[in-house]
N, C-alpha and C. Protein backbone atom coordinates (compact mmCIF):
# COMPACT_ATOMS: atom_id res chain seq x y z
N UNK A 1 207.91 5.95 157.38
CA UNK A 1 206.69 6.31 158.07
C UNK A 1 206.94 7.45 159.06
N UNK A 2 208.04 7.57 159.89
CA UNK A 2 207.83 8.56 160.62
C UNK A 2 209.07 10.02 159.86
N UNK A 3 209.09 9.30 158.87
CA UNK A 3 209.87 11.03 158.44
C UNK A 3 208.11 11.44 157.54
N UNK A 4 207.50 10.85 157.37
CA UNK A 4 206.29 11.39 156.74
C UNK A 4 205.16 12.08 158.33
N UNK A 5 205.18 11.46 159.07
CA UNK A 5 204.56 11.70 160.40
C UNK A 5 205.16 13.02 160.96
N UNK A 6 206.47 13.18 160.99
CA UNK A 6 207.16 14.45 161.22
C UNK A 6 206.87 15.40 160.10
N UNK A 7 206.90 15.33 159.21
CA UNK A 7 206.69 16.00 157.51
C UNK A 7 205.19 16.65 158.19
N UNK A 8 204.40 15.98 158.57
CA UNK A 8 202.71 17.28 158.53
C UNK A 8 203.09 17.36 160.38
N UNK A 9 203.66 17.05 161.35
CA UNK A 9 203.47 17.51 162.69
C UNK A 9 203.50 18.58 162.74
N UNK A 10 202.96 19.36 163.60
CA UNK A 10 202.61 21.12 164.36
C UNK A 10 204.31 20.86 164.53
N UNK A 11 205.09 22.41 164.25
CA UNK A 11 206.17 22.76 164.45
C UNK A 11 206.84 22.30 165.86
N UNK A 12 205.43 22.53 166.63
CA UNK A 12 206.11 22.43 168.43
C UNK A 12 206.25 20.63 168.96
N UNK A 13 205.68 20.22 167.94
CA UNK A 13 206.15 18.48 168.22
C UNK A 13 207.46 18.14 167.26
N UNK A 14 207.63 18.97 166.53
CA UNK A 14 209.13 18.79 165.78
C UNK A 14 210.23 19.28 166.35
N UNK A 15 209.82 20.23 167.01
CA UNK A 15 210.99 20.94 167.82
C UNK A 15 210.98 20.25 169.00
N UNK A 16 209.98 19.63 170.01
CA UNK A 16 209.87 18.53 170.90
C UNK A 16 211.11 17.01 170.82
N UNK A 17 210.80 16.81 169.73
CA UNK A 17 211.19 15.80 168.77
C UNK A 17 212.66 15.77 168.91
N UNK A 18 213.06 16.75 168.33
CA UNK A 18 214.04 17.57 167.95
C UNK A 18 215.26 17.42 169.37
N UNK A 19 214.50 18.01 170.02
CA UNK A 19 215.15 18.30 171.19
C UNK A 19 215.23 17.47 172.40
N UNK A 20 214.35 16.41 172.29
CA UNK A 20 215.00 15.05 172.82
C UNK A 20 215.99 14.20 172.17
N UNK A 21 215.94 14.05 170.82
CA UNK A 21 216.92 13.88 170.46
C UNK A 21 218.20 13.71 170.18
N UNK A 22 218.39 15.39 170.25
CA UNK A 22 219.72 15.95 170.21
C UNK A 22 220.27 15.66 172.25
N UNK A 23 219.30 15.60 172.66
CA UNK A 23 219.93 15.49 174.14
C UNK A 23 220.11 14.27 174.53
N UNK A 24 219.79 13.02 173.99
CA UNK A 24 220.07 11.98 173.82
C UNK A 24 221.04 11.58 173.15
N UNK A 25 221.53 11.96 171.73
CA UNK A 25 222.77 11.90 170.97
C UNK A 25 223.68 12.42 171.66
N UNK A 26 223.55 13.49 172.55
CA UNK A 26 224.82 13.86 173.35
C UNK A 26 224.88 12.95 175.16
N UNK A 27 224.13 12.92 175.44
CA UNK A 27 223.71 11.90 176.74
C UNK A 27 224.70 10.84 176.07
N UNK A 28 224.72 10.54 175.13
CA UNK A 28 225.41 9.28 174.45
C UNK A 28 226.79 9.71 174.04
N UNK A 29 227.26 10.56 174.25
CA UNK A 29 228.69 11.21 173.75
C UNK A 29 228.89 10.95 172.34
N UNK A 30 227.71 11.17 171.30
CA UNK A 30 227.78 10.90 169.90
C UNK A 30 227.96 12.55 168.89
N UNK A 31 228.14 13.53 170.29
CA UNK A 31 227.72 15.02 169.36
C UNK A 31 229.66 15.23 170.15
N UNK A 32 230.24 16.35 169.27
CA UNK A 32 231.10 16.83 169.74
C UNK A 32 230.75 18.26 169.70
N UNK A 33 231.02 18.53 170.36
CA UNK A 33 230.76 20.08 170.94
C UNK A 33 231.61 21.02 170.55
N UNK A 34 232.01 22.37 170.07
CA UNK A 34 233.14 22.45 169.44
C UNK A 34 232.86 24.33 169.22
N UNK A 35 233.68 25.64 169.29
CA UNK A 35 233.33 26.77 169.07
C UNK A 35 233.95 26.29 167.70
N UNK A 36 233.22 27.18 166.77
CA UNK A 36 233.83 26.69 165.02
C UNK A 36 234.63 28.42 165.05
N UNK A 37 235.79 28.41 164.78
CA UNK A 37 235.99 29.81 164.58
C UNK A 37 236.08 30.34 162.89
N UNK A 38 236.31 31.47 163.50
CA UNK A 38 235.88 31.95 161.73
C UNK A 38 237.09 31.83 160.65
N UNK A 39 237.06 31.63 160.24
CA UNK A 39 237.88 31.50 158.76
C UNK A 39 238.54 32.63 157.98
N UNK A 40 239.85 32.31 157.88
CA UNK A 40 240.37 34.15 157.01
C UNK A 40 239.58 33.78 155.82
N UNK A 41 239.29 34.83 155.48
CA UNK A 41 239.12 34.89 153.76
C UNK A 41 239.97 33.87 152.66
N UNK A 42 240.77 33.73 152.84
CA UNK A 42 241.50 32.60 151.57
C UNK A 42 241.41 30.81 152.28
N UNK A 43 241.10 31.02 153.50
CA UNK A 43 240.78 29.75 153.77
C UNK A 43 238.91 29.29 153.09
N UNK A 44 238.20 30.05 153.76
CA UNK A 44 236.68 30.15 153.33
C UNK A 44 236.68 29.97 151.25
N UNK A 45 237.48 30.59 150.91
CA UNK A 45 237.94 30.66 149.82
C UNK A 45 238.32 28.91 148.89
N UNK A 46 239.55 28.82 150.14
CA UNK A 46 239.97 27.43 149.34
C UNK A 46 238.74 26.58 149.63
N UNK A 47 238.02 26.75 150.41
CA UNK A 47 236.94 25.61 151.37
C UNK A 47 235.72 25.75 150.02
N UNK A 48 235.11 26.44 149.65
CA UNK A 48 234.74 26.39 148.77
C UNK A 48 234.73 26.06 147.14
N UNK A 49 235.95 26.14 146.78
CA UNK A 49 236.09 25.73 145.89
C UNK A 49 236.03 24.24 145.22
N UNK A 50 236.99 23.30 146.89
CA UNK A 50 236.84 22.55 146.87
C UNK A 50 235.21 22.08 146.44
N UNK A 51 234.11 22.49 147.69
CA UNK A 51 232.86 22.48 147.83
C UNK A 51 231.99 23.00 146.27
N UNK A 52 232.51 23.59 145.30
CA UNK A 52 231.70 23.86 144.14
C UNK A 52 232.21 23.16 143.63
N UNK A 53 232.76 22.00 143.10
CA UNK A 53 232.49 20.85 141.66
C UNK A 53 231.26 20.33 142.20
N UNK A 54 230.59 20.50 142.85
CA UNK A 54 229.65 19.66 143.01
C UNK A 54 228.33 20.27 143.34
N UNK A 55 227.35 19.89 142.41
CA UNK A 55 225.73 20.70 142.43
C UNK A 55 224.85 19.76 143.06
N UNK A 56 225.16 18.41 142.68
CA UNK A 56 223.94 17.55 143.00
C UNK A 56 224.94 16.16 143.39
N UNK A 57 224.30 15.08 144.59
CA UNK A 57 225.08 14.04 144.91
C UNK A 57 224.13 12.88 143.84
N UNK A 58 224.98 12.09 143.39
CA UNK A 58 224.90 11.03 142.48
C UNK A 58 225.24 9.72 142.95
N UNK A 59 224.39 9.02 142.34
CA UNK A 59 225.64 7.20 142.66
C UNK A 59 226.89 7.39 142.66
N UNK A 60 227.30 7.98 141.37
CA UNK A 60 228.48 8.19 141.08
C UNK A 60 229.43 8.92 141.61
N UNK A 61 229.54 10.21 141.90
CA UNK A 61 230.01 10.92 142.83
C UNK A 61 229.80 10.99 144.19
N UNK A 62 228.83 10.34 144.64
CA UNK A 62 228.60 10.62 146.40
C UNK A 62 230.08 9.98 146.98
N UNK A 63 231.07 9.45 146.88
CA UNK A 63 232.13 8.65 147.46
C UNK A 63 232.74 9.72 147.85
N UNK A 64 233.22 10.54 146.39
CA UNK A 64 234.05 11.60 146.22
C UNK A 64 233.74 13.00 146.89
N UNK A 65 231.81 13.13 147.30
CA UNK A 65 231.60 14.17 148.07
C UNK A 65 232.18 13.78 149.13
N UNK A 66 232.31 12.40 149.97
CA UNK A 66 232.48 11.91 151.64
C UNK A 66 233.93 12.49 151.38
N UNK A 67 234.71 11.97 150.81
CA UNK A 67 235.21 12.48 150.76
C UNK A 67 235.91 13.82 150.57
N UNK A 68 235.45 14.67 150.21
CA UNK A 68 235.41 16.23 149.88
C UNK A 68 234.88 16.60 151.40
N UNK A 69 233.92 16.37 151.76
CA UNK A 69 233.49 16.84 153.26
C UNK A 69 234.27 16.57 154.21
N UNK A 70 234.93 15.27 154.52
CA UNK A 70 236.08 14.98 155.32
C UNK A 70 237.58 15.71 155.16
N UNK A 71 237.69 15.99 153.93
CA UNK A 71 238.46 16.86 153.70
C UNK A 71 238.27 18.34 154.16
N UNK A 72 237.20 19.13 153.48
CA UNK A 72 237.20 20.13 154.31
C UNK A 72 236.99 20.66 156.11
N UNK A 73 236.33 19.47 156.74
CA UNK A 73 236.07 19.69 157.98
C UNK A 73 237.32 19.47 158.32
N UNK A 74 238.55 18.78 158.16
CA UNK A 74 239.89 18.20 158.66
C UNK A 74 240.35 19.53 159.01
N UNK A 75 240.16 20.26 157.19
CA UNK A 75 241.30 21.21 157.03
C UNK A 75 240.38 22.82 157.67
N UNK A 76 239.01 22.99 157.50
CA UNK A 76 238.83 24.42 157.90
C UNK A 76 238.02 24.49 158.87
N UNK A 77 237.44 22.94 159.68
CA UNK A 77 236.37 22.56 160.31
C UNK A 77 234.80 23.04 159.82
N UNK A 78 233.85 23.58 160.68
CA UNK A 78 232.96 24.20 160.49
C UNK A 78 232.43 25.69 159.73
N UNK A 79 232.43 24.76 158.33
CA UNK A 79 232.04 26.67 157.52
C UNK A 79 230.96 26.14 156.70
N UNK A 80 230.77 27.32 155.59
CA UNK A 80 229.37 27.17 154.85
C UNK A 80 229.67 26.02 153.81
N UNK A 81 231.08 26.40 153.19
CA UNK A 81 231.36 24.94 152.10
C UNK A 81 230.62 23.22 152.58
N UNK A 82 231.38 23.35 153.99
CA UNK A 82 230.85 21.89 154.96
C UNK A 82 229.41 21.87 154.91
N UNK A 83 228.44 22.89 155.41
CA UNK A 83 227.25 22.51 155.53
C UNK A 83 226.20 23.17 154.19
N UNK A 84 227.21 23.44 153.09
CA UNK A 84 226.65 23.37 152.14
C UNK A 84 226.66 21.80 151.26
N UNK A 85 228.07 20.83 151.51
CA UNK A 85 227.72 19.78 151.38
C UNK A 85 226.93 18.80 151.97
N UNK A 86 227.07 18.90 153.25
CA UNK A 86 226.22 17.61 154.11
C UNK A 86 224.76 18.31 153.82
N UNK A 87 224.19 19.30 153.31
CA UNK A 87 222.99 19.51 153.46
C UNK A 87 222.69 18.43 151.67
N UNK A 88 223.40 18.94 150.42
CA UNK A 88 223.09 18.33 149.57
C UNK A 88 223.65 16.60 149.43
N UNK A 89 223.93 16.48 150.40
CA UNK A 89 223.86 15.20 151.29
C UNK A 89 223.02 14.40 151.71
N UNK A 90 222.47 15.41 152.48
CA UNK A 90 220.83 14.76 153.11
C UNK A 90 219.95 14.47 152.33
N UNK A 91 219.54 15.25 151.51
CA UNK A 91 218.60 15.78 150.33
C UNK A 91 219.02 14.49 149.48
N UNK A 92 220.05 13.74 149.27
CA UNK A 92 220.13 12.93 148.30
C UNK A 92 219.65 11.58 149.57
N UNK A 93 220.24 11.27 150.58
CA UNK A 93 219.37 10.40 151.00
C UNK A 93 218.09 10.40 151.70
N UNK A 94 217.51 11.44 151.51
CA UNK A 94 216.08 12.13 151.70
C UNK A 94 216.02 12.07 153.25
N UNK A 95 216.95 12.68 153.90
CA UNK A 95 216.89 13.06 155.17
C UNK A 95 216.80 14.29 155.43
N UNK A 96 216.56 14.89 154.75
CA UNK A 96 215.44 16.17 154.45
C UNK A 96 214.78 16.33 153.16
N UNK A 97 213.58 17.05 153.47
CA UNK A 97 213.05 17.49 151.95
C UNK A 97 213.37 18.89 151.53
N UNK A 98 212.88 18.11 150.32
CA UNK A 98 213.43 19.42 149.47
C UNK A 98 211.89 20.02 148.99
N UNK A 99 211.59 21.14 148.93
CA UNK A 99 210.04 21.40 148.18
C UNK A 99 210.73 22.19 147.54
């Protein structure tokens, strides 16, 4: 009910939303804070590769993505491979939509 209630809200109650939120998850010491630095080229490289066997999360494979994501954040922290998985992540437990 309220991911559908958020789904039609005016942008400025999502970003409201939004932003109590996130200041609460950290009020709670649940966010780590962190500069992500950038990545040489053959790291971004290996980080991805890892990150392409995989198009879509499944029953079957979602174990092996957690794992694949824990793996890459260990080894390159914060890059596009990482939040190219946790996004097709979300999308499989519909914690975002997809149109």
């Amino acid at each position: 009910m309220i991911k559908l209630l958020l789904k039609y809200a005016p942008d400025s109650v999502v970003d409201a939303v939004n932003s109590i939120s996130l200041a609460e998850l950290d009020k709670r010491g649940l966010i780590v804070w962190a500069d992500a630095r950038p990545l040489e080229p053959h790291s971004e490289k290996s980080a991805f590769n890892l990150a392409s066997r995989f198009t879509e999360v499944t029953p079957d494979n979602f174990l092996e993505i957690f794992k694949t994501i824990a793996q890459i954040y260990t080894n390159y922290g914060d890059c596009l491979a990482l939040r190219y998985l946790m996004e097709l992540s979300a999308e499989y437990f519909e914690l975002i939509g997809v149109e």
